[in-house]
C-alpha atoms as a PDB file:
ATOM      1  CA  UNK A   1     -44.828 -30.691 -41.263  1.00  0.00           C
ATOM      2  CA  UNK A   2     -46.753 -33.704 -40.038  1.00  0.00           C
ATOM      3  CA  UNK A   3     -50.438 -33.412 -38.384  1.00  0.00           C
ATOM      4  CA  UNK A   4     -51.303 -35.790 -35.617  1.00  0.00           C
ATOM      5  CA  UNK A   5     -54.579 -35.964 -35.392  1.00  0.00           C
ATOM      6  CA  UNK A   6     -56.621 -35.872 -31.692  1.00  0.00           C
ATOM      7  CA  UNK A   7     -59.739 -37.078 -30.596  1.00  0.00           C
ATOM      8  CA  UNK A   8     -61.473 -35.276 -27.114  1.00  0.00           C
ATOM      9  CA  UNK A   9     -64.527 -35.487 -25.829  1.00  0.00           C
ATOM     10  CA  UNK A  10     -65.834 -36.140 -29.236  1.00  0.00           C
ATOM     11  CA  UNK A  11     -64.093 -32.923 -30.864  1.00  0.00           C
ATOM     12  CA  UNK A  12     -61.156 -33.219 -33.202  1.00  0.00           C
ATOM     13  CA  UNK A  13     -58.015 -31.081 -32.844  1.00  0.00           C
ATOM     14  CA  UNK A  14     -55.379 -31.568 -35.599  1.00  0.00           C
ATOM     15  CA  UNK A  15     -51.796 -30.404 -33.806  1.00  0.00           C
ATOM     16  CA  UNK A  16     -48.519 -29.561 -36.211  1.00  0.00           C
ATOM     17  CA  UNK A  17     -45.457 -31.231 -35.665  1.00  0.00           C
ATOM     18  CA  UNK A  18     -42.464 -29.676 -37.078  1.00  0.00           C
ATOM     19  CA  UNK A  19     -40.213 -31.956 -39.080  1.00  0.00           C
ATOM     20  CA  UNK A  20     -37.131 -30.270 -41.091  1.00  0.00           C
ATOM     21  CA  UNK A  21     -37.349 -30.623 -44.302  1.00  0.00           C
ATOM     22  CA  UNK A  22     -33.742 -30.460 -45.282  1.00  0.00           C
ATOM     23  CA  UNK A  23     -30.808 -31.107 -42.995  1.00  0.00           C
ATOM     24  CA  UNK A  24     -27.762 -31.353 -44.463  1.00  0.00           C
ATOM     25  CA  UNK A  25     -26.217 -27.766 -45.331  1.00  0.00           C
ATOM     26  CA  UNK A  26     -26.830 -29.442 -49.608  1.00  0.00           C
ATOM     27  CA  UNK A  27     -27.958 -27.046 -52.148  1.00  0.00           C
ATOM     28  CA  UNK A  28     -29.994 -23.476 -51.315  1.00  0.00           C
ATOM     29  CA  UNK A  29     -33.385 -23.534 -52.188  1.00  0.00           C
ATOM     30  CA  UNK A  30     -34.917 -20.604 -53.152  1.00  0.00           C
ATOM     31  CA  UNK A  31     -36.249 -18.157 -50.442  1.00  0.00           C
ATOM     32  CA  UNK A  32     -39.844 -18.647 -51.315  1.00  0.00           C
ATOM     33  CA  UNK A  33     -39.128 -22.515 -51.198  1.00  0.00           C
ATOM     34  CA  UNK A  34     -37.590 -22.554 -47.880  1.00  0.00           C
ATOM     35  CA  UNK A  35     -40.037 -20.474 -46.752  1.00  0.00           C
ATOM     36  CA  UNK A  36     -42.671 -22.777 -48.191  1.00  0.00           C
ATOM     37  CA  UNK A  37     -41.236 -26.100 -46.700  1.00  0.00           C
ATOM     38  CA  UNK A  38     -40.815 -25.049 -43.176  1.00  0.00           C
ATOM     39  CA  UNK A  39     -42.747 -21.858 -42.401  1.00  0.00           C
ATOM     40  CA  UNK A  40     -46.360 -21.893 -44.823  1.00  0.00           C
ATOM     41  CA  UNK A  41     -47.831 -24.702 -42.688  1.00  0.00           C
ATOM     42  CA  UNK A  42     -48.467 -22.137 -39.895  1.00  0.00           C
ATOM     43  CA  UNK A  43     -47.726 -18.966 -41.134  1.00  0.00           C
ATOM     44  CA  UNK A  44     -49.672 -19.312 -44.525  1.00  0.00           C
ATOM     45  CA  UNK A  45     -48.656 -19.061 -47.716  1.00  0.00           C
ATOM     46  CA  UNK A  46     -49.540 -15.585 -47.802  1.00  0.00           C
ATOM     47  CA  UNK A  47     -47.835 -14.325 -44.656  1.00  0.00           C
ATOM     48  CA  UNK A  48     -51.324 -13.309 -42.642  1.00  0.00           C
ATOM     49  CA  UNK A  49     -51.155 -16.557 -40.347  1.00  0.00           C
ATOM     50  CA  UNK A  50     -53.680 -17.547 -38.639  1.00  0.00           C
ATOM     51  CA  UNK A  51     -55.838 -15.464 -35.748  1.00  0.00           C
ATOM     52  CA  UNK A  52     -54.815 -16.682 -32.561  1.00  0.00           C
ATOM     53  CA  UNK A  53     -52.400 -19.526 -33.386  1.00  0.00           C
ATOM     54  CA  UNK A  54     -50.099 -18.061 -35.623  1.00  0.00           C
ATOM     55  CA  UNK A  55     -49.141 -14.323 -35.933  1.00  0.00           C
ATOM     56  CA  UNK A  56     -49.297 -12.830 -39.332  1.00  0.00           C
ATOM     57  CA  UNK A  57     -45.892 -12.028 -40.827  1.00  0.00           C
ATOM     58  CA  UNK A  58     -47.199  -9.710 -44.008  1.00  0.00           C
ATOM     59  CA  UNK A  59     -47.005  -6.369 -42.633  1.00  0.00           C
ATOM     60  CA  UNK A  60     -45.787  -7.111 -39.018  1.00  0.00           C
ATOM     61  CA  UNK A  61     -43.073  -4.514 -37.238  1.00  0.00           C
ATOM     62  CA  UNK A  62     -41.481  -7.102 -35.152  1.00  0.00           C
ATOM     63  CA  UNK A  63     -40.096  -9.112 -38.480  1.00  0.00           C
ATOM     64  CA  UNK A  64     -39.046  -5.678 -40.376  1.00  0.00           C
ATOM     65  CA  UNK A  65     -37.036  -4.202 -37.571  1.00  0.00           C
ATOM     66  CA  UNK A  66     -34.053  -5.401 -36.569  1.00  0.00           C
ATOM     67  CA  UNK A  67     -33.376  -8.832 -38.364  1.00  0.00           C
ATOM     68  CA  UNK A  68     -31.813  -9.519 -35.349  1.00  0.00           C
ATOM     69  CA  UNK A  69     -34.926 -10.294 -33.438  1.00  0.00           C
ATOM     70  CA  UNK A  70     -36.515 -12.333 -36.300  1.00  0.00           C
ATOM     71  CA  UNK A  71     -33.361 -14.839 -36.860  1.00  0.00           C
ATOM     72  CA  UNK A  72     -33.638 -15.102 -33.002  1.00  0.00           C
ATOM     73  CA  UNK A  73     -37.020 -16.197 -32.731  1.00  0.00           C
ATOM     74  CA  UNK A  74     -36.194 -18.717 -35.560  1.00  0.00           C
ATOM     75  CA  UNK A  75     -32.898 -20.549 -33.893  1.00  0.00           C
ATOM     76  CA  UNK A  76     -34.390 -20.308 -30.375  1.00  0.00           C
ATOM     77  CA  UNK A  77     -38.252 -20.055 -30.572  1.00  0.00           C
ATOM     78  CA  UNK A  78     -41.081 -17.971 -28.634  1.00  0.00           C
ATOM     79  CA  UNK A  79     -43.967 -18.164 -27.249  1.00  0.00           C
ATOM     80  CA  UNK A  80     -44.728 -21.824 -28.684  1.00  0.00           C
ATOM     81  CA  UNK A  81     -43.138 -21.393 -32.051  1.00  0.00           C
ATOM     82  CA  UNK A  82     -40.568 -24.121 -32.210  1.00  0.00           C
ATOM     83  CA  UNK A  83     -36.375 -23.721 -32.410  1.00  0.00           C
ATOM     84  CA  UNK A  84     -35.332 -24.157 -35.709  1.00  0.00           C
ATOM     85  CA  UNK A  85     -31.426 -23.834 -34.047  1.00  0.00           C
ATOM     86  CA  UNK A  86     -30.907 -27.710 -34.910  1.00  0.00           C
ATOM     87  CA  UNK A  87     -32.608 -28.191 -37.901  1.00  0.00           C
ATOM     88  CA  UNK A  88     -32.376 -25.458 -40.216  1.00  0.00           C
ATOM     89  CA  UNK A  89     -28.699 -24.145 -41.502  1.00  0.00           C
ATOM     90  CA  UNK A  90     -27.688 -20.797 -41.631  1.00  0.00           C
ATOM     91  CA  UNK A  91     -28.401 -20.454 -45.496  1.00  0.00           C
ATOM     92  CA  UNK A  92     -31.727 -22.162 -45.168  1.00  0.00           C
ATOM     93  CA  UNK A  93     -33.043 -19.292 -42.187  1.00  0.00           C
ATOM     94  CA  UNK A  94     -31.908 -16.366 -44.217  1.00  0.00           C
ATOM     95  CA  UNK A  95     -33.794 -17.833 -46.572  1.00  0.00           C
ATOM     96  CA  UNK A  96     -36.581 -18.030 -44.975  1.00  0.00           C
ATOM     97  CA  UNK A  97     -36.478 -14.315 -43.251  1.00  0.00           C
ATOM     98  CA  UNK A  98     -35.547 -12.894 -46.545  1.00  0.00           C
ATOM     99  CA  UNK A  99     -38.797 -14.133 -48.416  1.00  0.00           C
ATOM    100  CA  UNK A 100     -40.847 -13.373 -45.314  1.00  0.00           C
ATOM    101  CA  UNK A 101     -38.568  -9.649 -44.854  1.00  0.00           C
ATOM    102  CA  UNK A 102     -39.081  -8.791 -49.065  1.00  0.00           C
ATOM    103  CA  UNK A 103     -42.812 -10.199 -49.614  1.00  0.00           C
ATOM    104  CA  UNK A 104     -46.739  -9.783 -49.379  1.00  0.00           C
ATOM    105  CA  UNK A 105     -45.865  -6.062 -49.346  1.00  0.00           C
ATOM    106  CA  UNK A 106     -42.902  -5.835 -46.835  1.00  0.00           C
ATOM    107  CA  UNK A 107     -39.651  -3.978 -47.931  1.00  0.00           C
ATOM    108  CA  UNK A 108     -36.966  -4.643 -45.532  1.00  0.00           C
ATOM    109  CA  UNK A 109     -33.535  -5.425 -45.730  1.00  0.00           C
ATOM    110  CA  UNK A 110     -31.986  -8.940 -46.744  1.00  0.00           C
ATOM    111  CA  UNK A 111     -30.735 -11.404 -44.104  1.00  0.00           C
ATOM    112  CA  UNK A 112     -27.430 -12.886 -45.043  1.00  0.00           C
ATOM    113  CA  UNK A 113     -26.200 -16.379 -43.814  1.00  0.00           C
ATOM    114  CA  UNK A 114     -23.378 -14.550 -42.294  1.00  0.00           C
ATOM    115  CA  UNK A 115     -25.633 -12.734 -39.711  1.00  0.00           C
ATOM    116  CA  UNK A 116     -27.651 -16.248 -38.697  1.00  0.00           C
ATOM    117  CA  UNK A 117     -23.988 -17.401 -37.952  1.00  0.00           C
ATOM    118  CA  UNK A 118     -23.370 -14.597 -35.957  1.00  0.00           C
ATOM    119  CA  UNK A 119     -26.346 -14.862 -33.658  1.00  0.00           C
ATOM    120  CA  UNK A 120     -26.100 -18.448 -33.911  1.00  0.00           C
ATOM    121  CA  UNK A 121     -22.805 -18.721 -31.957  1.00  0.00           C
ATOM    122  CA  UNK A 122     -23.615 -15.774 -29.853  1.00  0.00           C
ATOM    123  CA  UNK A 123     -20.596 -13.520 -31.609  1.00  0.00           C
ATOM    124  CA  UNK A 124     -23.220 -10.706 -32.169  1.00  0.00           C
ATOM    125  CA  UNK A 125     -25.733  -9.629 -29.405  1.00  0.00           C
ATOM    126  CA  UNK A 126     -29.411  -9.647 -29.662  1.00  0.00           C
ATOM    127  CA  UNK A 127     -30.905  -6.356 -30.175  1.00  0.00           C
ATOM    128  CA  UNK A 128     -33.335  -7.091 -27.386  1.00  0.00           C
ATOM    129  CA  UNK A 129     -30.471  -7.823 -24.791  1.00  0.00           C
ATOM    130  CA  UNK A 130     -28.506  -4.392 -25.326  1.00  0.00           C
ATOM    131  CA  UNK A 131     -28.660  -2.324 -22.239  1.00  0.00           C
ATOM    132  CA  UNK A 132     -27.761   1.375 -22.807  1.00  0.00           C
ATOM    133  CA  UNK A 133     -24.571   3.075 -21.036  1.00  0.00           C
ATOM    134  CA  UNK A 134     -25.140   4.877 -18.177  1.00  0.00           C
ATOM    135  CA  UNK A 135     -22.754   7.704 -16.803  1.00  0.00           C
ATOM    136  CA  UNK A 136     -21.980   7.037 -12.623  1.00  0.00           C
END
């Protein structure tokens, strides 16, 4: 993460640019590391984020549901969050959701490499996008 820092109308704003800490597919870090290196900044350390710039992840429905809609959000970003699609592998995101999915008091389900993979080139649908069948 690198902070640029801005100067306006005699106020400074500090703004977070994401940089990737690792980019070669290498050795897996641990999920609390990878977590650490490219999610903390903004996120916090402890998963409750910060009010109104960063949503708390400790406790939140959206990242214990489906992990579907969490490694989504990671490879294509929302809402300002950026896409992590080009710089993070598919090891290094499950990672990631798997310390944020198991921690700070949250008890959902692993997210395997495999799964990222799948989303990743579109071989399993997004939750979100499922329609439901409907008889003519």
């Amino acid at each position: 993460m690198r902070y640029i820092l801005l100067a306006a109308s005699g106020l400074a704003l500090v703004a977070a640019t994401h940089e990737p800490v690792v980019r070669a597919q290498g050795p897996t870090r641990s999920p609390a590391t990878t977590f650490t290196e490219n999610c903390a900044a903004c996120h916090q350390e402890d998963g409750k984020g910060i009010e109104g710039a960063f949503p708390a992840l400790a406790g939140d429905t959206f990242v214990l549901g489906d992990p579907a809609l969490p490694i989504g959000v990671v490879l294509h970003g929302r809402a300002g969050m950026p896409t992590f699609k080009d710089e993070l592998t598919d090891n290094q995101i499950a990672a990631a959701l798997t310390h944020v999915r198991t921690s700070w008091g949250n008890a959902a389900s692993p997210v395997t490499p495999d799964m990222v993979a799948r989303l990743r080139t579109g071989e399993a649908p997004v939750a979100a996008d499922k329609k439901p069948i409907q008889a003519h």
